[in-house]
C-alpha atoms as a PDB file:
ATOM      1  CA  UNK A   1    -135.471  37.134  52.521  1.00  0.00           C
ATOM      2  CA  UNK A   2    -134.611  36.091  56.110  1.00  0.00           C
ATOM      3  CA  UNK A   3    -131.034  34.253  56.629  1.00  0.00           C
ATOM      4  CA  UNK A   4    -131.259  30.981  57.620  1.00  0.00           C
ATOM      5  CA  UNK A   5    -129.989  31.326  61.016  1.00  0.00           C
ATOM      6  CA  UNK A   6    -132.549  34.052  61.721  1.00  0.00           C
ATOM      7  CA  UNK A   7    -135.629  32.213  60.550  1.00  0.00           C
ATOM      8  CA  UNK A   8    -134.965  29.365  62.238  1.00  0.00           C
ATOM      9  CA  UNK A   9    -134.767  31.121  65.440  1.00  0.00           C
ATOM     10  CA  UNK A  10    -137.989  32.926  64.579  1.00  0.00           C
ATOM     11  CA  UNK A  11    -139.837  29.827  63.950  1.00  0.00           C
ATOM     12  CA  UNK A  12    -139.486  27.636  66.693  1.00  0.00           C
ATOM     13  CA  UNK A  13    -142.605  25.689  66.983  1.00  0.00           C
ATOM     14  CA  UNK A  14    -142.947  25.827  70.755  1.00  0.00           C
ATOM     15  CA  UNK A  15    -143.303  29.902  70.199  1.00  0.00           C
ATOM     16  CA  UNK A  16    -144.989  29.697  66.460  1.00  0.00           C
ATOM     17  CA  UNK A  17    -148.264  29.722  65.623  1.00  0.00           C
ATOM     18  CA  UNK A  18    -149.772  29.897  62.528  1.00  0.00           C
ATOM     19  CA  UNK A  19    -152.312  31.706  61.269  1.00  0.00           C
ATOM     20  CA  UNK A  20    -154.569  30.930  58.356  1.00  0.00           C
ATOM     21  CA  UNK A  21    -157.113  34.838  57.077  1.00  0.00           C
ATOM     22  CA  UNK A  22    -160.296  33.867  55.565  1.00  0.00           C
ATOM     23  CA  UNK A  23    -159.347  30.819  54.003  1.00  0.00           C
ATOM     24  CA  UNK A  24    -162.892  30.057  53.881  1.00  0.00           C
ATOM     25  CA  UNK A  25    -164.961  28.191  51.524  1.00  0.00           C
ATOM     26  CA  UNK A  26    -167.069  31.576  50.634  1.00  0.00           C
ATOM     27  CA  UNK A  27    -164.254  33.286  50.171  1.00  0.00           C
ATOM     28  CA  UNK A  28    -161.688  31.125  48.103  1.00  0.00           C
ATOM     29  CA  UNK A  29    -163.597  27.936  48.112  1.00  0.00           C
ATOM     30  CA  UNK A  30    -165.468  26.747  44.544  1.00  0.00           C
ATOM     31  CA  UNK A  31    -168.688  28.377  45.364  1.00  0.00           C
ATOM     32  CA  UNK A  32    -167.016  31.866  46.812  1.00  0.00           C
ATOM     33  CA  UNK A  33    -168.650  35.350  47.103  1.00  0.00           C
ATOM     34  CA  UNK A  34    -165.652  36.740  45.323  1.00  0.00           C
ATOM     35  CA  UNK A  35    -164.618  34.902  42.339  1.00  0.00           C
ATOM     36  CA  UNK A  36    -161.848  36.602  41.509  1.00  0.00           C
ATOM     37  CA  UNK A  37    -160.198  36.112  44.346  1.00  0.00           C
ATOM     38  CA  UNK A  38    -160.898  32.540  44.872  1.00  0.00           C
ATOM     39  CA  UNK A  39    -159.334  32.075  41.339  1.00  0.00           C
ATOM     40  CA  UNK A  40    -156.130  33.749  42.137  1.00  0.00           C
ATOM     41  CA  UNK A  41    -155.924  32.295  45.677  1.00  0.00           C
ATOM     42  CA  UNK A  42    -155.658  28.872  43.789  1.00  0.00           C
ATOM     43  CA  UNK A  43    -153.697  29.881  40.479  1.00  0.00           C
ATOM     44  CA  UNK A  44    -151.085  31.153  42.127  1.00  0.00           C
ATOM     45  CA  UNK A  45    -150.957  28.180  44.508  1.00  0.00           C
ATOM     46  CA  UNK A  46    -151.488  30.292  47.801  1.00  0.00           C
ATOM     47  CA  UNK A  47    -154.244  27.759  48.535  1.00  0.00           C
ATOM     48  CA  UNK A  48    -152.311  24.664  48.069  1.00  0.00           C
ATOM     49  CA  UNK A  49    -149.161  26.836  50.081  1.00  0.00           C
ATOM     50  CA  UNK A  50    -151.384  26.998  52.981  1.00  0.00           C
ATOM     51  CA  UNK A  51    -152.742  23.294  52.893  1.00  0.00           C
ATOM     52  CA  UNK A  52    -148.532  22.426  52.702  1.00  0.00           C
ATOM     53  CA  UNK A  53    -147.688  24.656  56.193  1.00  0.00           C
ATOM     54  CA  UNK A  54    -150.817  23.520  57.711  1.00  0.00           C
ATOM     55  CA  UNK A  55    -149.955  20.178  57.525  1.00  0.00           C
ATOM     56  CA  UNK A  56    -146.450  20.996  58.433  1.00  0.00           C
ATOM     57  CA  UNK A  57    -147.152  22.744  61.324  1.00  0.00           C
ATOM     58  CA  UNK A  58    -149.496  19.709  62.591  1.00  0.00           C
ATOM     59  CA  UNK A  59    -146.914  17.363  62.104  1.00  0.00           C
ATOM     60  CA  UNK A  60    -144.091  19.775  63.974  1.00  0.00           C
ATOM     61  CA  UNK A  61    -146.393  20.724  66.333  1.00  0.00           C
ATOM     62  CA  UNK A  62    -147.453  24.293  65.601  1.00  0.00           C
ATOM     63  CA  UNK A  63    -150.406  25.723  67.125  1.00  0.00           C
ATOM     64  CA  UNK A  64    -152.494  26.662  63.947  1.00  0.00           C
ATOM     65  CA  UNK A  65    -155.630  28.956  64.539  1.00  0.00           C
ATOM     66  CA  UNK A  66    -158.294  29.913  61.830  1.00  0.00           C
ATOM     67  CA  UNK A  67    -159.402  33.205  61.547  1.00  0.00           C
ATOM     68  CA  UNK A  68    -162.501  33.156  60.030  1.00  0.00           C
ATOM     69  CA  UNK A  69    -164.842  36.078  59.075  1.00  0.00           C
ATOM     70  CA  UNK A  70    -168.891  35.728  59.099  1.00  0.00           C
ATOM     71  CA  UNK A  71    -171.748  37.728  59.587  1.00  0.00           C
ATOM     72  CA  UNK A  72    -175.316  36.849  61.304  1.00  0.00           C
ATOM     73  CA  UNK A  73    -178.210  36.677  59.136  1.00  0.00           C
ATOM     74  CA  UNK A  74    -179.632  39.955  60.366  1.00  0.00           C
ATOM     75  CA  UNK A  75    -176.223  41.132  60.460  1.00  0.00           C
ATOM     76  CA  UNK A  76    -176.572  42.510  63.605  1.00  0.00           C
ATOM     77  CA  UNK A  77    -172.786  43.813  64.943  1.00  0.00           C
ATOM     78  CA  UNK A  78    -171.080  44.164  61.621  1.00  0.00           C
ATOM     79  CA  UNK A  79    -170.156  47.431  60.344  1.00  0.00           C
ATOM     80  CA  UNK A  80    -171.269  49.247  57.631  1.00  0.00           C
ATOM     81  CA  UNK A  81    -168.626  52.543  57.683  1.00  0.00           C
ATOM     82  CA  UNK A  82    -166.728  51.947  54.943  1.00  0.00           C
ATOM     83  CA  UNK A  83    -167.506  50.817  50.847  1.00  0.00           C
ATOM     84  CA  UNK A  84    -165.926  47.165  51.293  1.00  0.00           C
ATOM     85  CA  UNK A  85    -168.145  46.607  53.306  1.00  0.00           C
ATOM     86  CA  UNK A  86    -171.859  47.489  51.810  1.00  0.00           C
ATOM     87  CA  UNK A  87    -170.337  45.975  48.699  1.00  0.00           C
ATOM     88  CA  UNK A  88    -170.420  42.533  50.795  1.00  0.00           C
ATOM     89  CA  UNK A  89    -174.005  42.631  51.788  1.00  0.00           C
ATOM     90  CA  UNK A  90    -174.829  42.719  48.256  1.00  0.00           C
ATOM     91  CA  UNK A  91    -172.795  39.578  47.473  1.00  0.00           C
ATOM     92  CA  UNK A  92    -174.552  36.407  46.602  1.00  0.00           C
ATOM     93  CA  UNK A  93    -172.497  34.234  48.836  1.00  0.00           C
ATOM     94  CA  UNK A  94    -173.107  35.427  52.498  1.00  0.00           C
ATOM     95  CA  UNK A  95    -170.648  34.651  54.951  1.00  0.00           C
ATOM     96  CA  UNK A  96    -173.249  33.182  58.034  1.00  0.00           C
ATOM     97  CA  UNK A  97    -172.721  32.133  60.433  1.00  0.00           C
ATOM     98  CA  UNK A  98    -172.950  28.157  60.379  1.00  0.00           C
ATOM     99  CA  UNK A  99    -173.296  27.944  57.177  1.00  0.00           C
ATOM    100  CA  UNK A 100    -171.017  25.858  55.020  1.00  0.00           C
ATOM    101  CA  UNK A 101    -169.408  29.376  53.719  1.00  0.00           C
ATOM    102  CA  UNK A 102    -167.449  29.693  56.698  1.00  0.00           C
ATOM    103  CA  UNK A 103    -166.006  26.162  56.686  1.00  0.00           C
ATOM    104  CA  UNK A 104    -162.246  26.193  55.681  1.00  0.00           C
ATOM    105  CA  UNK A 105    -161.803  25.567  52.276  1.00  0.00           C
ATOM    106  CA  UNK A 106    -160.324  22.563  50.283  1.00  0.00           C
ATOM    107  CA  UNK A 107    -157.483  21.360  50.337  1.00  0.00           C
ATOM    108  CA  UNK A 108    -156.568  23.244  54.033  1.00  0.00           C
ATOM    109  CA  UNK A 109    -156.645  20.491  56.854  1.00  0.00           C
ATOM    110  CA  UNK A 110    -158.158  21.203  60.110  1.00  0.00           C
ATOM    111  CA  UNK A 111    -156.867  19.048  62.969  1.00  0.00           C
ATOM    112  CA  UNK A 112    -158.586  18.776  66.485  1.00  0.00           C
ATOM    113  CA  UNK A 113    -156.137  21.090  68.029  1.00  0.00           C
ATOM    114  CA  UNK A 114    -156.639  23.997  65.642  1.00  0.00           C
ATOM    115  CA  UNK A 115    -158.584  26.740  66.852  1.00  0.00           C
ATOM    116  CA  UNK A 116    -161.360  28.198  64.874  1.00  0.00           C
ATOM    117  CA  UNK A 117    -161.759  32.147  65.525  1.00  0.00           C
ATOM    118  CA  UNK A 118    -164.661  33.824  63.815  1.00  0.00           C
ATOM    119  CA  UNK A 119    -165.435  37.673  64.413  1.00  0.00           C
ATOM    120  CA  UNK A 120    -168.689  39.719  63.160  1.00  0.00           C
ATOM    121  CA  UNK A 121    -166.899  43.143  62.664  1.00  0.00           C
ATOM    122  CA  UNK A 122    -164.360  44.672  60.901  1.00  0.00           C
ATOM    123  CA  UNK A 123    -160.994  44.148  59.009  1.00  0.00           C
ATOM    124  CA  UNK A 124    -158.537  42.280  60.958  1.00  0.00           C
ATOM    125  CA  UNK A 125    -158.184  39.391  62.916  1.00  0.00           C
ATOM    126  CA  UNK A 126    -156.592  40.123  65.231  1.00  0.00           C
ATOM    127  CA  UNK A 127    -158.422  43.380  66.184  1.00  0.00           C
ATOM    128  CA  UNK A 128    -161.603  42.590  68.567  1.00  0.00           C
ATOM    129  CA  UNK A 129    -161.329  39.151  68.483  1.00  0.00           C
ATOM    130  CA  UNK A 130    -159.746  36.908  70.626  1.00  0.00           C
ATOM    131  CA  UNK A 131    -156.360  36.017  68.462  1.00  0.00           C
ATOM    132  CA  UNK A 132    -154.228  37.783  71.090  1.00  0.00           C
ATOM    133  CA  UNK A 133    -155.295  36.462  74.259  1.00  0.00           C
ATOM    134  CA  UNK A 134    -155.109  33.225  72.993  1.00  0.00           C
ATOM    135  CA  UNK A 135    -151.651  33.981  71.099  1.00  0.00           C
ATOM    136  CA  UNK A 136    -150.391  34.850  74.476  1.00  0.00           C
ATOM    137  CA  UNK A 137    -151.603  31.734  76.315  1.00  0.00           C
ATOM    138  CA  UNK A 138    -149.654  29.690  73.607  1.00  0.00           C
ATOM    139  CA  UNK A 139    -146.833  31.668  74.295  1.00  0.00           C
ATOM    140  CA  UNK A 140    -146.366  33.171  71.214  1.00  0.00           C
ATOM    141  CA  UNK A 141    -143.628  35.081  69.988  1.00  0.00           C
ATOM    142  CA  UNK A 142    -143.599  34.343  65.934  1.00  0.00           C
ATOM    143  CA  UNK A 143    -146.964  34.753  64.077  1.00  0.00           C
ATOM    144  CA  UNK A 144    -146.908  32.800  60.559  1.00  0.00           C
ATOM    145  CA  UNK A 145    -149.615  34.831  58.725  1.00  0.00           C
ATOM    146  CA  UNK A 146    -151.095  33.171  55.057  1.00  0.00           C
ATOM    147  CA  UNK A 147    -154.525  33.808  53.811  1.00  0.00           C
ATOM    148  CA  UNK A 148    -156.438  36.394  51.785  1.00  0.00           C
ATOM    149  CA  UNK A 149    -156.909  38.573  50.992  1.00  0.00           C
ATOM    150  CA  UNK A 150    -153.099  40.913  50.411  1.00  0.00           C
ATOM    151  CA  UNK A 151    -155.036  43.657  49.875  1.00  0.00           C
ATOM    152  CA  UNK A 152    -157.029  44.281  53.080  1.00  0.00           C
ATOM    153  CA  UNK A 153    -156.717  41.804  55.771  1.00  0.00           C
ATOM    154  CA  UNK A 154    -153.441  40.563  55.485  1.00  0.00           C
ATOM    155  CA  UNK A 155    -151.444  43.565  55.885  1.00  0.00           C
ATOM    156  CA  UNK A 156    -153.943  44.479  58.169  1.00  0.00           C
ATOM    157  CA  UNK A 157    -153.189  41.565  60.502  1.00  0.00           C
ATOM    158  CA  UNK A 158    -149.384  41.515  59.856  1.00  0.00           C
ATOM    159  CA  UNK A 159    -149.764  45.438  61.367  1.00  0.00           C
ATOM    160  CA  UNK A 160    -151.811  44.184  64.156  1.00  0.00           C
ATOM    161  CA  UNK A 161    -149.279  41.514  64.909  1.00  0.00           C
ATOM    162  CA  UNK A 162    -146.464  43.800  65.504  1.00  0.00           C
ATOM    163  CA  UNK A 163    -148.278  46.612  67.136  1.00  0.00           C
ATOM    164  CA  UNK A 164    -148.718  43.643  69.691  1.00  0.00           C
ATOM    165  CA  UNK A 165    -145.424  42.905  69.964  1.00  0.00           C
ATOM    166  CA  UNK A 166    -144.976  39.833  68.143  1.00  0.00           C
ATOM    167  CA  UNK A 167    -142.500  39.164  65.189  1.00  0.00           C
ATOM    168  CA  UNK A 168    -144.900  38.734  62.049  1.00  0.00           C
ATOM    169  CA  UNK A 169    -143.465  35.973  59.081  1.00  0.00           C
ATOM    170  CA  UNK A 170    -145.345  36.377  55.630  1.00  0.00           C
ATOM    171  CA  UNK A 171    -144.299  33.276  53.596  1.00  0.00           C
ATOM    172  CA  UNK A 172    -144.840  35.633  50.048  1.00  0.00           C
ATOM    173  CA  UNK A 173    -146.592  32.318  47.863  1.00  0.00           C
ATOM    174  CA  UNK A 174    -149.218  31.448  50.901  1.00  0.00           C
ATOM    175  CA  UNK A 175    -151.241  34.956  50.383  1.00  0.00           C
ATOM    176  CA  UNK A 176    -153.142  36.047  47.541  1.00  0.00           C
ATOM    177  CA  UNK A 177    -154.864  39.167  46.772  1.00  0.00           C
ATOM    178  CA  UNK A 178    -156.659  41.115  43.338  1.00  0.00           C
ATOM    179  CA  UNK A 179    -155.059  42.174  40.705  1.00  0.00           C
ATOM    180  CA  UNK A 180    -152.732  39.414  41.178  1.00  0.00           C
ATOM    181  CA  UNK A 181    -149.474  41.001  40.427  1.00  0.00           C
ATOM    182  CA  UNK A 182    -150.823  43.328  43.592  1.00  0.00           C
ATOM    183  CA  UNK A 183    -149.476  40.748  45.725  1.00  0.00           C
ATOM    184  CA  UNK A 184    -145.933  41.287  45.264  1.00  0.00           C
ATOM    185  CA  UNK A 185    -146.127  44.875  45.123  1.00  0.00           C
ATOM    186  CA  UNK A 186    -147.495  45.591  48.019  1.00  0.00           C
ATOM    187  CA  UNK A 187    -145.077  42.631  49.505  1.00  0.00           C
ATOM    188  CA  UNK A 188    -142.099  44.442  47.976  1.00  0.00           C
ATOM    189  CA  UNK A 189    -143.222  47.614  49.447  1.00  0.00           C
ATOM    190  CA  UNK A 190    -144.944  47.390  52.102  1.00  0.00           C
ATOM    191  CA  UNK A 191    -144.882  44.175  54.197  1.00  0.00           C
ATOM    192  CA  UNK A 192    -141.292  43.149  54.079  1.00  0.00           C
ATOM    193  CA  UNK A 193    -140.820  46.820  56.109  1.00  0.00           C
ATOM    194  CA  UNK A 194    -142.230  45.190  58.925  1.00  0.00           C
ATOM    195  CA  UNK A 195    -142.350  41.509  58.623  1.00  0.00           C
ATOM    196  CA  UNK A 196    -139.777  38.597  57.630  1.00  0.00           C
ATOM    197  CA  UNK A 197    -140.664  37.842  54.356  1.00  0.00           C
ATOM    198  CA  UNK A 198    -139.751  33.764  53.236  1.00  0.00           C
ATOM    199  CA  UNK A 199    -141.586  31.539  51.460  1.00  0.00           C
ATOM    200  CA  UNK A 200    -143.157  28.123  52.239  1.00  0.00           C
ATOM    201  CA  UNK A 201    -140.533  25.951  51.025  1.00  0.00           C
ATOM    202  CA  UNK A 202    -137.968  27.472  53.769  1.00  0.00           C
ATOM    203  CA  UNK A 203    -140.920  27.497  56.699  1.00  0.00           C
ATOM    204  CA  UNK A 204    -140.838  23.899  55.830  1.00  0.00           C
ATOM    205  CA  UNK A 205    -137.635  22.725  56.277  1.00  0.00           C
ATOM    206  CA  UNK A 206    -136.686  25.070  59.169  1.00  0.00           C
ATOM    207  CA  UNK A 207    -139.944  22.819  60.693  1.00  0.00           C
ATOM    208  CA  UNK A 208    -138.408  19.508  59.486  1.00  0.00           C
ATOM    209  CA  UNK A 209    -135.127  20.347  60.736  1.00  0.00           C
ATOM    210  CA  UNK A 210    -134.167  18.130  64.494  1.00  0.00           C
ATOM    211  CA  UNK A 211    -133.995  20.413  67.188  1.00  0.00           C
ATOM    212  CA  UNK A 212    -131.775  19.734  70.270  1.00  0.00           C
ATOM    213  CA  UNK A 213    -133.061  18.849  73.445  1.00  0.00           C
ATOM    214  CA  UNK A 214    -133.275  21.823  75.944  1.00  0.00           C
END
């Protein structure tokens, strides 16, 4: 866990954004394309985690973006080089684009000034999208990463992250992954190497704490 000191430094909001991975109705929402996941996602409380900083970081003025991931119906651009993801065509929830799959799920809040990024093609989202340009526009140093799932995407986009440059914060109760006793393994062992791992509680009330003029 991050001292105090240090993760109130990291999180100032005018150089914080947060970002929320795949927190999308077909993928943790009631009607999702992987059950499992959904049901851990909101069992553990990641969901309801996320819904907490998202509103936080509104409120403290945070820039949140979305990542979201979809497909087209002919699924033209998405890739098809690895198991994951031939295992997802067959799914009975499709991720399309436009459909209400790919709306963020209950209870997140989206606010005018989020920003919605959706890619067609592989893992991360930070990878081939537009998540760094637009990181570096908001003058970005600290990237608040929550989402699903622990054991693909996330770690993918906390490696991302600092491969950019940026300093990645995991709060460890606003991601979720399958098995769910994964999640802290691979937290124990592989994230908090390269990220500061907190939790939501302590995002929030470095957030809620008064900040002195510059």
């Amino acid at each position: 866990m991050a001292s105090d000191a240090r993760l109130i430094e990291q999180l100032d909001p005018a150089s914080t954004v947060l970002l929320t991975v795949e927190c999308q109705r077909g993928v943790v929402g009631v009607d999702s394309a992987l059950p499992e996941l959904a049901a851990v996602a909101r069992k553990s409380g990641a969901l309801t985690h996320i819904a907490r900083l998202v509103a936080a970081a509104h409120g403290a003025g945070v820039q949140v973006l979305h990542a979201v991931a979809e497909r087209r119906p002919d699924g033209r651009g998405a890739n098809r080089n690895a198991r994951l993801f031939k295992a997802a065509e067959r799914l009975p929830v499709q991720q399309i684009v436009g459909s209400t799959a790919v709306r963020i799920a209950d209870p997140i809040p989206v606010s005018e000034d989020d920003l919605v990024v959706r890619r067609l093609h592989g893992l991360s989202p930070l990878a081939g999208t537009d998540v760094d340009a637009l990181l570096r526009n908001f003058g970005c140093r600290t990237l608040v990463v929550t989402g699903v799932s622990a054991n693909v995407a996330i770690p993918n986009a906390v490696f991302d992250a600092v491969n950019l440059g940026y300093t990645a914060v995991v709060p460890g109760d606003a991601i979720a992954g399958v098995p769910a006793d994964y999640t802290p393994a691979m937290i124990r062992n592989t994230l908090a190497l390269v990220a500061t791992v907190t939790t939501t509680d302590e995002i929030l009330t470095c957030w809620e704490r008064p900040r002195s003029a510059p």
